[in-house]
C-alpha atoms as a PDB file:
ATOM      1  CA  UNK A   1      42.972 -57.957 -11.484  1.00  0.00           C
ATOM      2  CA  UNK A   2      41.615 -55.060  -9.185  1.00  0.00           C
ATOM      3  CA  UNK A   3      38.639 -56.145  -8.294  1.00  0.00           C
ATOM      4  CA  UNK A   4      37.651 -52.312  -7.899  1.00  0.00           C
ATOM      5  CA  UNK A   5      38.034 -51.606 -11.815  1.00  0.00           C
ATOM      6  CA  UNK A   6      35.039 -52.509 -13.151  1.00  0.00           C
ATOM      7  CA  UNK A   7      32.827 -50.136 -10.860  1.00  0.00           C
ATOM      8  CA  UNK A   8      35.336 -47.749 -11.748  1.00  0.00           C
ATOM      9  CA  UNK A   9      35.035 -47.980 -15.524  1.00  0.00           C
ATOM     10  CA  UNK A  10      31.408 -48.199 -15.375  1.00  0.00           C
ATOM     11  CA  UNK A  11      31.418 -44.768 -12.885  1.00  0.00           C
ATOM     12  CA  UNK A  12      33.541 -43.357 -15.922  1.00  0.00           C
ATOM     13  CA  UNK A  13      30.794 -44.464 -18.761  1.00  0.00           C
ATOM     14  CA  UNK A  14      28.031 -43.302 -16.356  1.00  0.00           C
ATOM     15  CA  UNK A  15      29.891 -39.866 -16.208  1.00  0.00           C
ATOM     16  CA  UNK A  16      30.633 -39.783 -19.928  1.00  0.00           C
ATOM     17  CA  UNK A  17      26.665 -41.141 -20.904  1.00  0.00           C
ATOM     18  CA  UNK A  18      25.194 -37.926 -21.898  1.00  0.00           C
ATOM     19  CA  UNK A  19      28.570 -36.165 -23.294  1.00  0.00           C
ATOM     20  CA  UNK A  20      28.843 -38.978 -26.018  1.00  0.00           C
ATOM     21  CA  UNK A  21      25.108 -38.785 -26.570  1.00  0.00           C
ATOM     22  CA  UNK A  22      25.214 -35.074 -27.522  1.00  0.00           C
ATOM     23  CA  UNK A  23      28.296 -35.649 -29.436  1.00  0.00           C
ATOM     24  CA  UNK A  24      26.586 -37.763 -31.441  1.00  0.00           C
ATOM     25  CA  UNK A  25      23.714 -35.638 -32.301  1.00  0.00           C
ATOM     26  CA  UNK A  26      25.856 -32.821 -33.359  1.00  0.00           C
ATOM     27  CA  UNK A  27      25.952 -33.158 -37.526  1.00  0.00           C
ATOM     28  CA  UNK A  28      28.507 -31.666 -39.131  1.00  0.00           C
ATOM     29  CA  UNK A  29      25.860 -29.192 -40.407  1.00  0.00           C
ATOM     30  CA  UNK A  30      24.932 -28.356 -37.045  1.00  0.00           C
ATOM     31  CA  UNK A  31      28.299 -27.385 -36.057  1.00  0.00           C
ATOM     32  CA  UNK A  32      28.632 -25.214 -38.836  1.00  0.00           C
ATOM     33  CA  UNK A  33      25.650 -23.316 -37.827  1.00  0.00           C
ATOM     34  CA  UNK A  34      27.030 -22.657 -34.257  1.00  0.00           C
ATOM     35  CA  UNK A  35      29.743 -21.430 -35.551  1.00  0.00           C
ATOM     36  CA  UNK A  36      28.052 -18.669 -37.316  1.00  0.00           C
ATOM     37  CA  UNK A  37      25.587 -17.795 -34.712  1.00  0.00           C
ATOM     38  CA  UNK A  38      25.324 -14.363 -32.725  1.00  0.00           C
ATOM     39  CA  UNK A  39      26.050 -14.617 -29.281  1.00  0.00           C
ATOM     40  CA  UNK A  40      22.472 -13.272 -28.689  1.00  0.00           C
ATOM     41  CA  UNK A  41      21.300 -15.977 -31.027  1.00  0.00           C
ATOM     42  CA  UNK A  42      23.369 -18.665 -29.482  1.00  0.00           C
ATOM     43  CA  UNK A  43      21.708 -17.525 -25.885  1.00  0.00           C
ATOM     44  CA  UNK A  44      18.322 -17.744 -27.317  1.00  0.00           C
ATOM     45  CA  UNK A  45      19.527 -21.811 -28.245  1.00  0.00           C
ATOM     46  CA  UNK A  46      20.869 -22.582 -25.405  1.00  0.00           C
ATOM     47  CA  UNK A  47      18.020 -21.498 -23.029  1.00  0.00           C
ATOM     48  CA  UNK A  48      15.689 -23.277 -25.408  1.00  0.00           C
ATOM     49  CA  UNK A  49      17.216 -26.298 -25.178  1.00  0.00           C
ATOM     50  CA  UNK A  50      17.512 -25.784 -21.118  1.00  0.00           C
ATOM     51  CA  UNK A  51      13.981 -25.102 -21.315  1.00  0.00           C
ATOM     52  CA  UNK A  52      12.754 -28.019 -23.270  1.00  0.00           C
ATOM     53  CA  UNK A  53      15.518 -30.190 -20.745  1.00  0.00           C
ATOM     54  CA  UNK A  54      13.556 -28.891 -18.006  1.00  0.00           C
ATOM     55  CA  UNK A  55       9.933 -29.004 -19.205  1.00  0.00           C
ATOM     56  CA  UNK A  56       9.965 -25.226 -18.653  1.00  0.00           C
ATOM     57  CA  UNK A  57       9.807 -25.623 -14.898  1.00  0.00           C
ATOM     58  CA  UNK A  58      12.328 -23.573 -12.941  1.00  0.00           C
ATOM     59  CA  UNK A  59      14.705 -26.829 -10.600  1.00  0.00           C
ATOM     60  CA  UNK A  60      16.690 -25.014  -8.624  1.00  0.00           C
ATOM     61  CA  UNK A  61      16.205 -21.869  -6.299  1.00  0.00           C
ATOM     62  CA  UNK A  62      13.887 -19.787  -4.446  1.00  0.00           C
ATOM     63  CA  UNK A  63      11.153 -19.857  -7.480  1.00  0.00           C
ATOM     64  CA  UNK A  64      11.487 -23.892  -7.490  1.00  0.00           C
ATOM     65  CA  UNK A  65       8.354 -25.561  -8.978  1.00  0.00           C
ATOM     66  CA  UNK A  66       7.082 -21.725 -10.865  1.00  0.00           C
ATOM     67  CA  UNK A  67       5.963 -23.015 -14.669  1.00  0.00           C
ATOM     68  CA  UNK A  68       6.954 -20.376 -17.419  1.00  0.00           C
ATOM     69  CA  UNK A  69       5.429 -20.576 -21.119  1.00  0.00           C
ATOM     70  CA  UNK A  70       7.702 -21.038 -23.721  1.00  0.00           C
ATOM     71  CA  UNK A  71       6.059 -18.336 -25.785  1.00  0.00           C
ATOM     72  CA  UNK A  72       6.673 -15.629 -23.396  1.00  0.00           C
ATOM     73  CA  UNK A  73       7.064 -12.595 -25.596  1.00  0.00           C
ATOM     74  CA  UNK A  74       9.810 -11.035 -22.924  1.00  0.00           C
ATOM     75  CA  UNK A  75      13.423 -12.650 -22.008  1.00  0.00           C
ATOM     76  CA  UNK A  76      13.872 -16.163 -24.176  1.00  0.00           C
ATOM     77  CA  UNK A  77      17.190 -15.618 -24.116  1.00  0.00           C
ATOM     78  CA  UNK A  78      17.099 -15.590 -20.337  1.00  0.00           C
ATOM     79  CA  UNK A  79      15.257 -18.964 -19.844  1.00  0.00           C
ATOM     80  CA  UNK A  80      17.752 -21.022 -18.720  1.00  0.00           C
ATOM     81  CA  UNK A  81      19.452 -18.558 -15.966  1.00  0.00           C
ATOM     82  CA  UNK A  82      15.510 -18.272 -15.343  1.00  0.00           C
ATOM     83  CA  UNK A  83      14.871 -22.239 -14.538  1.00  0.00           C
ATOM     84  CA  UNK A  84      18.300 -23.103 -13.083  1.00  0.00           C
ATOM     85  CA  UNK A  85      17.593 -20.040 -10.336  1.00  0.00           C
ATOM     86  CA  UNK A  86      20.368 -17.747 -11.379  1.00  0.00           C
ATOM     87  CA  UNK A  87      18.525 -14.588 -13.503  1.00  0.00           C
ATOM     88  CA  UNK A  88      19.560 -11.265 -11.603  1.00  0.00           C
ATOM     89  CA  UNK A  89      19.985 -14.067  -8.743  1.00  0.00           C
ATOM     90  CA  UNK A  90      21.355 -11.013  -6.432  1.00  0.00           C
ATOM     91  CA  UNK A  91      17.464 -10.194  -6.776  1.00  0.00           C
ATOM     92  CA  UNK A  92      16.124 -13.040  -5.964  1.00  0.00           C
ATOM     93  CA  UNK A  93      19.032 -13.441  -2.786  1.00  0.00           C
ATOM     94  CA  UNK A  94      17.376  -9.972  -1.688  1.00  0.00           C
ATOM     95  CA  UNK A  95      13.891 -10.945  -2.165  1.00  0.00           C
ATOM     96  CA  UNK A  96      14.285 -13.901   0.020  1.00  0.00           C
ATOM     97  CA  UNK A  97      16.387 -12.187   2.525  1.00  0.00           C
ATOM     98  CA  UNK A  98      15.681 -12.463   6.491  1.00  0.00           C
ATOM     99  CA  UNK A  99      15.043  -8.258   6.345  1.00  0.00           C
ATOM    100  CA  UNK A 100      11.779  -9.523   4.174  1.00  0.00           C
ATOM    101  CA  UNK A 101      10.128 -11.912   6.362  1.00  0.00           C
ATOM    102  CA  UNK A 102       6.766 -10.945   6.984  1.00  0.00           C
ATOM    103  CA  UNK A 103       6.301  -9.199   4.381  1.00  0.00           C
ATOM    104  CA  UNK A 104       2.627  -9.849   2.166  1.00  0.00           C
ATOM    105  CA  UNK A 105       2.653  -7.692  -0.930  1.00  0.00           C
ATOM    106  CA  UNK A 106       4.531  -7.212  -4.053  1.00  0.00           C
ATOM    107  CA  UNK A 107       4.678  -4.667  -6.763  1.00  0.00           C
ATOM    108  CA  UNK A 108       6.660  -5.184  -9.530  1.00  0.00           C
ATOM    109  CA  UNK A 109       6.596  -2.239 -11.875  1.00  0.00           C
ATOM    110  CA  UNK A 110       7.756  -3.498 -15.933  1.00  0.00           C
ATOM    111  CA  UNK A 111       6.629  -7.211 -14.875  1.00  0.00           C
ATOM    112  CA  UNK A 112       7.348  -8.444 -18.455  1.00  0.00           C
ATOM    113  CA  UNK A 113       6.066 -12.036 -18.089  1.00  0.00           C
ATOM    114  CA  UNK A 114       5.343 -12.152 -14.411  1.00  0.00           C
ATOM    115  CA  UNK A 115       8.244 -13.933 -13.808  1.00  0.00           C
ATOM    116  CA  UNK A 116       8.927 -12.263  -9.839  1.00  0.00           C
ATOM    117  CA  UNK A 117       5.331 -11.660  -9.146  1.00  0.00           C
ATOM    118  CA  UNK A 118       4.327 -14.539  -9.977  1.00  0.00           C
ATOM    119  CA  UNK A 119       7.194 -16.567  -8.338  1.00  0.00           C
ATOM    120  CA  UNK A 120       6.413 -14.573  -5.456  1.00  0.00           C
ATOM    121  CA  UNK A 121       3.080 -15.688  -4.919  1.00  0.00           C
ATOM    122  CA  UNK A 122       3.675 -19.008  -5.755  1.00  0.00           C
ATOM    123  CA  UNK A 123       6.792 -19.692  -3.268  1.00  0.00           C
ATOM    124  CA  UNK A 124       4.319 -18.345  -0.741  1.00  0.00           C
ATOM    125  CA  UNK A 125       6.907 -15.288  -0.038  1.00  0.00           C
ATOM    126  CA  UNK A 126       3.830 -12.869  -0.307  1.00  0.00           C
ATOM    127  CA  UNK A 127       0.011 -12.757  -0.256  1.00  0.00           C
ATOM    128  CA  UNK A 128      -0.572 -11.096  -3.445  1.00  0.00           C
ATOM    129  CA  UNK A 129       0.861  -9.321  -5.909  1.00  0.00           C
ATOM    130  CA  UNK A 130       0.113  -5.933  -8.425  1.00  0.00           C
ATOM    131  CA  UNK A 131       1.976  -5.598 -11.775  1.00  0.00           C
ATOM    132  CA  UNK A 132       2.317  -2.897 -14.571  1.00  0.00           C
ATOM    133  CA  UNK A 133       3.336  -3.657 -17.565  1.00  0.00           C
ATOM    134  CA  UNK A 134       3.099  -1.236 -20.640  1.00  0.00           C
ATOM    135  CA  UNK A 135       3.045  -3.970 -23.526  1.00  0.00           C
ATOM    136  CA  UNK A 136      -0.538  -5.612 -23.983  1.00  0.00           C
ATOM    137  CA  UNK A 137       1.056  -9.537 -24.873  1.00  0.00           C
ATOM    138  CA  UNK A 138       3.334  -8.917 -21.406  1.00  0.00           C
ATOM    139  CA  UNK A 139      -0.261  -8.658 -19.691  1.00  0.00           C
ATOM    140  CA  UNK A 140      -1.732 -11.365 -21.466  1.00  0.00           C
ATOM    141  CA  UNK A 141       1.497 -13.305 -20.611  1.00  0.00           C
ATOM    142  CA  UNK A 142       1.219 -12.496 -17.442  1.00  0.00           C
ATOM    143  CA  UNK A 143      -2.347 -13.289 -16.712  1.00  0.00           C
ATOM    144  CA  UNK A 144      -1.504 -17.038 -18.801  1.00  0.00           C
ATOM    145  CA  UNK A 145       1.415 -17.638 -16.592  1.00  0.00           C
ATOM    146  CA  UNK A 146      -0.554 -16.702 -13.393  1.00  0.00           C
ATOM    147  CA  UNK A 147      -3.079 -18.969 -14.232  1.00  0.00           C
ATOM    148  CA  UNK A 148      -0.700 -22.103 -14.529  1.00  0.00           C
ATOM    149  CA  UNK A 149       0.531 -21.510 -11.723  1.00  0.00           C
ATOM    150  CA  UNK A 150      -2.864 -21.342  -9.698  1.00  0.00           C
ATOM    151  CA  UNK A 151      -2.340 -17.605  -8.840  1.00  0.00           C
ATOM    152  CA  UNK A 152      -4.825 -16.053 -10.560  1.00  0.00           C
ATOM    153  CA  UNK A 153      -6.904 -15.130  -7.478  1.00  0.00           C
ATOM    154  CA  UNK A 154      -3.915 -13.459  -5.600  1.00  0.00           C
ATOM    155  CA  UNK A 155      -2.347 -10.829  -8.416  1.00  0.00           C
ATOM    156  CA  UNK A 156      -3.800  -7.670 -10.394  1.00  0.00           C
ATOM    157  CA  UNK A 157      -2.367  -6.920 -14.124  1.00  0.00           C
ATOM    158  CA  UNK A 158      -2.157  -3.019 -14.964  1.00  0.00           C
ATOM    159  CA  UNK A 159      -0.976  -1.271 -17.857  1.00  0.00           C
ATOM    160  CA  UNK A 160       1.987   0.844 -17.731  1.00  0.00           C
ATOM    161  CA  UNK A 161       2.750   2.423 -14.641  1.00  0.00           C
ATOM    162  CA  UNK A 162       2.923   6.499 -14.632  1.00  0.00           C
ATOM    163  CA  UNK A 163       3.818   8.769 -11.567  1.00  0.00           C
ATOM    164  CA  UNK A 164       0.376   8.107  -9.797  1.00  0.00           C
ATOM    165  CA  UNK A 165       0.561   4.808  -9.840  1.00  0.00           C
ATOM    166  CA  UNK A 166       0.607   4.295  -6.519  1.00  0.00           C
ATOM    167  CA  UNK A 167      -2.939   5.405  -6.268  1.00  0.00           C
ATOM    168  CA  UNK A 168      -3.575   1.698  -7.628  1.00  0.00           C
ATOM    169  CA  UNK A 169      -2.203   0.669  -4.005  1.00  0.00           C
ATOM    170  CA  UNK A 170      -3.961   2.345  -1.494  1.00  0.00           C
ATOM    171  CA  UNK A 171      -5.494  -1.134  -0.554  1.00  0.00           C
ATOM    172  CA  UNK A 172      -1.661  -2.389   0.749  1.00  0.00           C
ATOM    173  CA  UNK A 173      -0.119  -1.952   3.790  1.00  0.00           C
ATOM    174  CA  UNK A 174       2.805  -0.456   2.573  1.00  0.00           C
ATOM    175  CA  UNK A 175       4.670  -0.875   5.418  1.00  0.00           C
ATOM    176  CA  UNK A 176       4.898  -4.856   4.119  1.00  0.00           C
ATOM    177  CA  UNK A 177       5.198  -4.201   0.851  1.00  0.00           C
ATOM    178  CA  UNK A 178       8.267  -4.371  -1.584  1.00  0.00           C
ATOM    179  CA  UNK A 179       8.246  -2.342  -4.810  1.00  0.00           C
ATOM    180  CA  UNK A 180      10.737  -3.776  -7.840  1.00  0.00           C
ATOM    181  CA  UNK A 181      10.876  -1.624 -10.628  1.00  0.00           C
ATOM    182  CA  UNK A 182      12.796  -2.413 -13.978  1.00  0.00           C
ATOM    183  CA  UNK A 183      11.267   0.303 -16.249  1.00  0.00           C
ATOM    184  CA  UNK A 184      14.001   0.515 -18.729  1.00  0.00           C
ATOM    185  CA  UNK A 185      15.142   3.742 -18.098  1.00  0.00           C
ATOM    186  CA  UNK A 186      11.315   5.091 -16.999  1.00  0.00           C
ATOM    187  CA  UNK A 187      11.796   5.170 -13.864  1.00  0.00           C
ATOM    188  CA  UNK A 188      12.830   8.667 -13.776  1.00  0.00           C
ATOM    189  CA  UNK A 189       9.879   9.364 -15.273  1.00  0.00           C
ATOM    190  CA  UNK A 190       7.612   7.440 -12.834  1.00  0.00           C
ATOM    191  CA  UNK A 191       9.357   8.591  -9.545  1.00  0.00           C
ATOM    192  CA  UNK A 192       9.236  12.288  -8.712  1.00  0.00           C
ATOM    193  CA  UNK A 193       9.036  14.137  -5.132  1.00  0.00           C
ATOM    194  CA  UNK A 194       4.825  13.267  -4.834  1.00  0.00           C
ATOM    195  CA  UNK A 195       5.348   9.103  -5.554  1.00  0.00           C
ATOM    196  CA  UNK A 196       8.412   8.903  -3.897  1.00  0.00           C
ATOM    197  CA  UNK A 197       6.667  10.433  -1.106  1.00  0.00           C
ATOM    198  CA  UNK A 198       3.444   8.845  -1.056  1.00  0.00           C
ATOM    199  CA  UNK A 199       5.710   5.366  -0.782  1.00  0.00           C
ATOM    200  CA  UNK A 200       7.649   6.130   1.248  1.00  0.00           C
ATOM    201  CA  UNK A 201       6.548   3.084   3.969  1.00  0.00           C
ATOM    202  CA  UNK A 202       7.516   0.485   1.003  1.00  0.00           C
ATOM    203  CA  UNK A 203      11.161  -1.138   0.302  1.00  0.00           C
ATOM    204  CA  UNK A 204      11.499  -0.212  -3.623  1.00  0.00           C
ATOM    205  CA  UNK A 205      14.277  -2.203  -5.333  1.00  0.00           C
ATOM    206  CA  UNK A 206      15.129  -0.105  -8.873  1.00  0.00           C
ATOM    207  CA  UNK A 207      17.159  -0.894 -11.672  1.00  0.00           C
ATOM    208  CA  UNK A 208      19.380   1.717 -12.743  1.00  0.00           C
ATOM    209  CA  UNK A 209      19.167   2.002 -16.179  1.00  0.00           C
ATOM    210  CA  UNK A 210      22.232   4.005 -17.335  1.00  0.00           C
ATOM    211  CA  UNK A 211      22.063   4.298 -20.760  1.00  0.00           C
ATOM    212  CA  UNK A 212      19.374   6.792 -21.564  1.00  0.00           C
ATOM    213  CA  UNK A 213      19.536  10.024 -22.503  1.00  0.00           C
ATOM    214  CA  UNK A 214      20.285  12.960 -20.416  1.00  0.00           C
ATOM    215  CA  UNK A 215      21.096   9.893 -17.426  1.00  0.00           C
ATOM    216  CA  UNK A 216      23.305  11.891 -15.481  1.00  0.00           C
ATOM    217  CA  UNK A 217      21.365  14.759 -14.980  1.00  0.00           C
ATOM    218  CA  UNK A 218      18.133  12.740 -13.994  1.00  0.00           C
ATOM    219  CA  UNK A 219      20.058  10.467 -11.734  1.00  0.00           C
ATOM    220  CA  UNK A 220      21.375  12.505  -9.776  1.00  0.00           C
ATOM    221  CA  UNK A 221      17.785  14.876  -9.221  1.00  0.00           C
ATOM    222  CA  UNK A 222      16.049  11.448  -8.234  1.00  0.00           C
ATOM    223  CA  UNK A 223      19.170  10.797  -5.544  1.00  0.00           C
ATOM    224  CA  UNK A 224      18.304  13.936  -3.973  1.00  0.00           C
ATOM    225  CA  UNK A 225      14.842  13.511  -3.973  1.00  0.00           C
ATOM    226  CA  UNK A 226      15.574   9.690  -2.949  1.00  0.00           C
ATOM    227  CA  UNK A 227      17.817  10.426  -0.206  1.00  0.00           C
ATOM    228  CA  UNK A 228      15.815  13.063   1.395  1.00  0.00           C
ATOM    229  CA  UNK A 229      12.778  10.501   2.108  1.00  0.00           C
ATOM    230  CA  UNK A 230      14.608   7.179   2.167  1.00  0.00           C
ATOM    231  CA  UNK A 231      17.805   4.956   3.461  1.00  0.00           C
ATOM    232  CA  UNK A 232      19.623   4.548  -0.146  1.00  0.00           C
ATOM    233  CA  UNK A 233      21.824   1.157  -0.254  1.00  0.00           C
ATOM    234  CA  UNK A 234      22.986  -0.538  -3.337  1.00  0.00           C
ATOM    235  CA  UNK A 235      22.596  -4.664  -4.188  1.00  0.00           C
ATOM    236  CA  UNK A 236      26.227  -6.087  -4.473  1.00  0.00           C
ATOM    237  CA  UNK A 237      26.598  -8.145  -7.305  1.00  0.00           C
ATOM    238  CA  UNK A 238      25.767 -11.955  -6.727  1.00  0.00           C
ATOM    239  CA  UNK A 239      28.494 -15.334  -7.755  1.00  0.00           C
ATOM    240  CA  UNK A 240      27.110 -17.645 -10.127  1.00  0.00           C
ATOM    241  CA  UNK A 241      28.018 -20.990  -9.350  1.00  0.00           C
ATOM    242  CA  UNK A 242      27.049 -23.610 -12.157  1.00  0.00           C
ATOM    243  CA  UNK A 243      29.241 -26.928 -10.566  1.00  0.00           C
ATOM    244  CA  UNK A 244      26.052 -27.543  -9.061  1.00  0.00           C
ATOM    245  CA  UNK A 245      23.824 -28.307 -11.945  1.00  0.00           C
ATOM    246  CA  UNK A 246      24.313 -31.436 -13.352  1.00  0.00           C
ATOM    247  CA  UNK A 247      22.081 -30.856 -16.240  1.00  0.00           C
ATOM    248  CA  UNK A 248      24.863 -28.772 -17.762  1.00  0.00           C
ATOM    249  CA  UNK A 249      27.894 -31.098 -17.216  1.00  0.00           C
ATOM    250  CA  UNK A 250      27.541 -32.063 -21.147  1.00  0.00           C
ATOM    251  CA  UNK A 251      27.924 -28.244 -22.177  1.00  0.00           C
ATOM    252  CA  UNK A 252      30.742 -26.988 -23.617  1.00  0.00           C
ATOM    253  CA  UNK A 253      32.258 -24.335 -21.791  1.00  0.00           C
ATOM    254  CA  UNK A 254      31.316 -21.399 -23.578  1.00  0.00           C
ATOM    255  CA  UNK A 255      27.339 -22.411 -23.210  1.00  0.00           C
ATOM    256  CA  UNK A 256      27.710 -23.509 -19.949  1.00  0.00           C
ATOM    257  CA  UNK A 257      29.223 -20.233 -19.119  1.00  0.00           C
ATOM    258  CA  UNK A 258      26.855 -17.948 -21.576  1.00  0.00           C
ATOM    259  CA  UNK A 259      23.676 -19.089 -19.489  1.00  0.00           C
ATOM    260  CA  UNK A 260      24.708 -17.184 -16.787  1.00  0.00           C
ATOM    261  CA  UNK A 261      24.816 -13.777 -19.039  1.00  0.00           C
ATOM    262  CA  UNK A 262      22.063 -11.536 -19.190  1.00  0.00           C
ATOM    263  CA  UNK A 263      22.928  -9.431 -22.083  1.00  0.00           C
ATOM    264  CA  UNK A 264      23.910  -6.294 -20.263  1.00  0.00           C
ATOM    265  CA  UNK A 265      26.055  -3.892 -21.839  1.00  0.00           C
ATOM    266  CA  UNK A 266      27.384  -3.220 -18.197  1.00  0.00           C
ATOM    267  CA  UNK A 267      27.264  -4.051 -14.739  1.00  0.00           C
ATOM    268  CA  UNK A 268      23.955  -3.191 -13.342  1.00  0.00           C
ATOM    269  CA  UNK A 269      23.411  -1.248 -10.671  1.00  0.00           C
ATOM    270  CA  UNK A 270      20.456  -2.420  -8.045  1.00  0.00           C
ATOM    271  CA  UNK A 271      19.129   0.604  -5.628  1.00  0.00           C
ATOM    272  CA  UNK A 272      17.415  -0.110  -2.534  1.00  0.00           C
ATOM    273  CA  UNK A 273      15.327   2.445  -0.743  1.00  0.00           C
ATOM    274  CA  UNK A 274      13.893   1.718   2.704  1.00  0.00           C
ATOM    275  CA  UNK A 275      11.870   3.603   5.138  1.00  0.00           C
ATOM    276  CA  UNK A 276      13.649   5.724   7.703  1.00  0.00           C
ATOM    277  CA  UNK A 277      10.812   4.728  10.112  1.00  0.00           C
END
């Protein structure tokens, strides 16, 4: 007998462990649920149960350690790209790039639930941080995730951000401070020739958001007005690799692969502006 076969059966059962356990607490019922879910409903139970797997604290990536509330009112179909490190992960590759060392303040403009201001703070990327954030529960949200993750002290909660916002952040050095905006389409609204200008020391990361109405038109008046202050560079799109989480090897496919989807009707499009000096 080959004396190497029994370490390599019980390798095999050790592999198979948690694949026969969730096969056998899928009921029949169960499955016939799944099979007439939404893919936006299937999302939001698959990054439930990654978030309940994971006690709700991102594992993996820059924000490592960052505690999120399960009854955050923005995203909870975006939990599990959120604690595995892979939500808009070209962001968060940007964000941590060597071009950002030394920076100490961040802005984030439509912070939802906090999630990048306050991982931010709490990675010890910046100092402190200001958000805006037009919905009332996003701030509350916001100021309840800050304060489980000890950040309280280091990050201001506004309301929604209009195009004199930036009086709010006189007290930064601009020079070391990055701006992300995700406005849902506002940010043509927010940005015109007097904010663009009075930032013009900041990095501002904006997501394009192209399917409002009348986009073209105010896309290409805030390029002009962009390019005449600012170097304008774009945020290629970033690989998701999930063969490194071994949380998900008991997935099926299709969920394994559905975490990494955002829900975007398109690829996005990721605009950098930085000071010309």
């Amino acid at each position: 007998m080959n004396e190497k076969l029994p370490d390599l059966i019980e390798g095999e059962r050790i592999f198979f462990q948690k694949v026969f356990e969730r096969q056998s607490r899928a009921t029949m019922e169960m499955r016939e649920q799944w099979r007439a879910e939404t893919i936006l409903q299937r999302r939001r139970r698959v990054s439930s149960e990654i978030y309940d797997l994971l006690g709700g604290v991102v594992k993996y990536g820059p924000f490592k350690g960052l505690s999120l509330a399960k009854n955050n009112w923005w995203g909870g179909g975006d939990f599990g790209s959120m604690l595995l490190g892979l939500y808009e992960k070209e962001i968060l590759d940007f964000l941590f790039s060597e071009r950002l060392d030394g920076f100490e303040s961040f802005v984030d403009v439509g912070a939802a639930d906090g999630y990048y201001a306050i991982g931010m703070l709490r990675s010890g990327r910046v100092k402190n941080a200001v958000c805006f954030e037009l919905s009332e529960e996003g701030q509350r949200t916001i100021a309840s995730n800050a304060e489980s993750n000890s950040v309280s002290d280091r990050i201001e909660i506004f309301g929604a951000a209009d195009r004199l916002f930036y009086e709010k952040l006189s007290h930064l050095d601009l020079a070391k401070t990055v701006v992300l905006v995700d406005a849902e389409g506002a940010e043509f609204e927010i940005f015109d020739d007097d904010s663009l200008a009075a930032l013009k020391q900041a990095t501002i990361v904006i997501e394009i958001h192209n399917w409002i109405e009348d986009f073209w038109d105010k896309y290409t008046r805030f390029l002009t007005s962009a390019a005449a202050l600012f170097n304008v560079e774009f945020i290629a799109p970033a690989v998701r690799d999930l063969t490194q989480f071994p949380e998900l090897n008991d997935f099926t496919d299709d969920n394994r692969y559905l975490i990494c989807s955002e829900g975007r009707p398109n690829v996005m499009r990721f605009m950098v502006l930085t000071s010309r000096g």
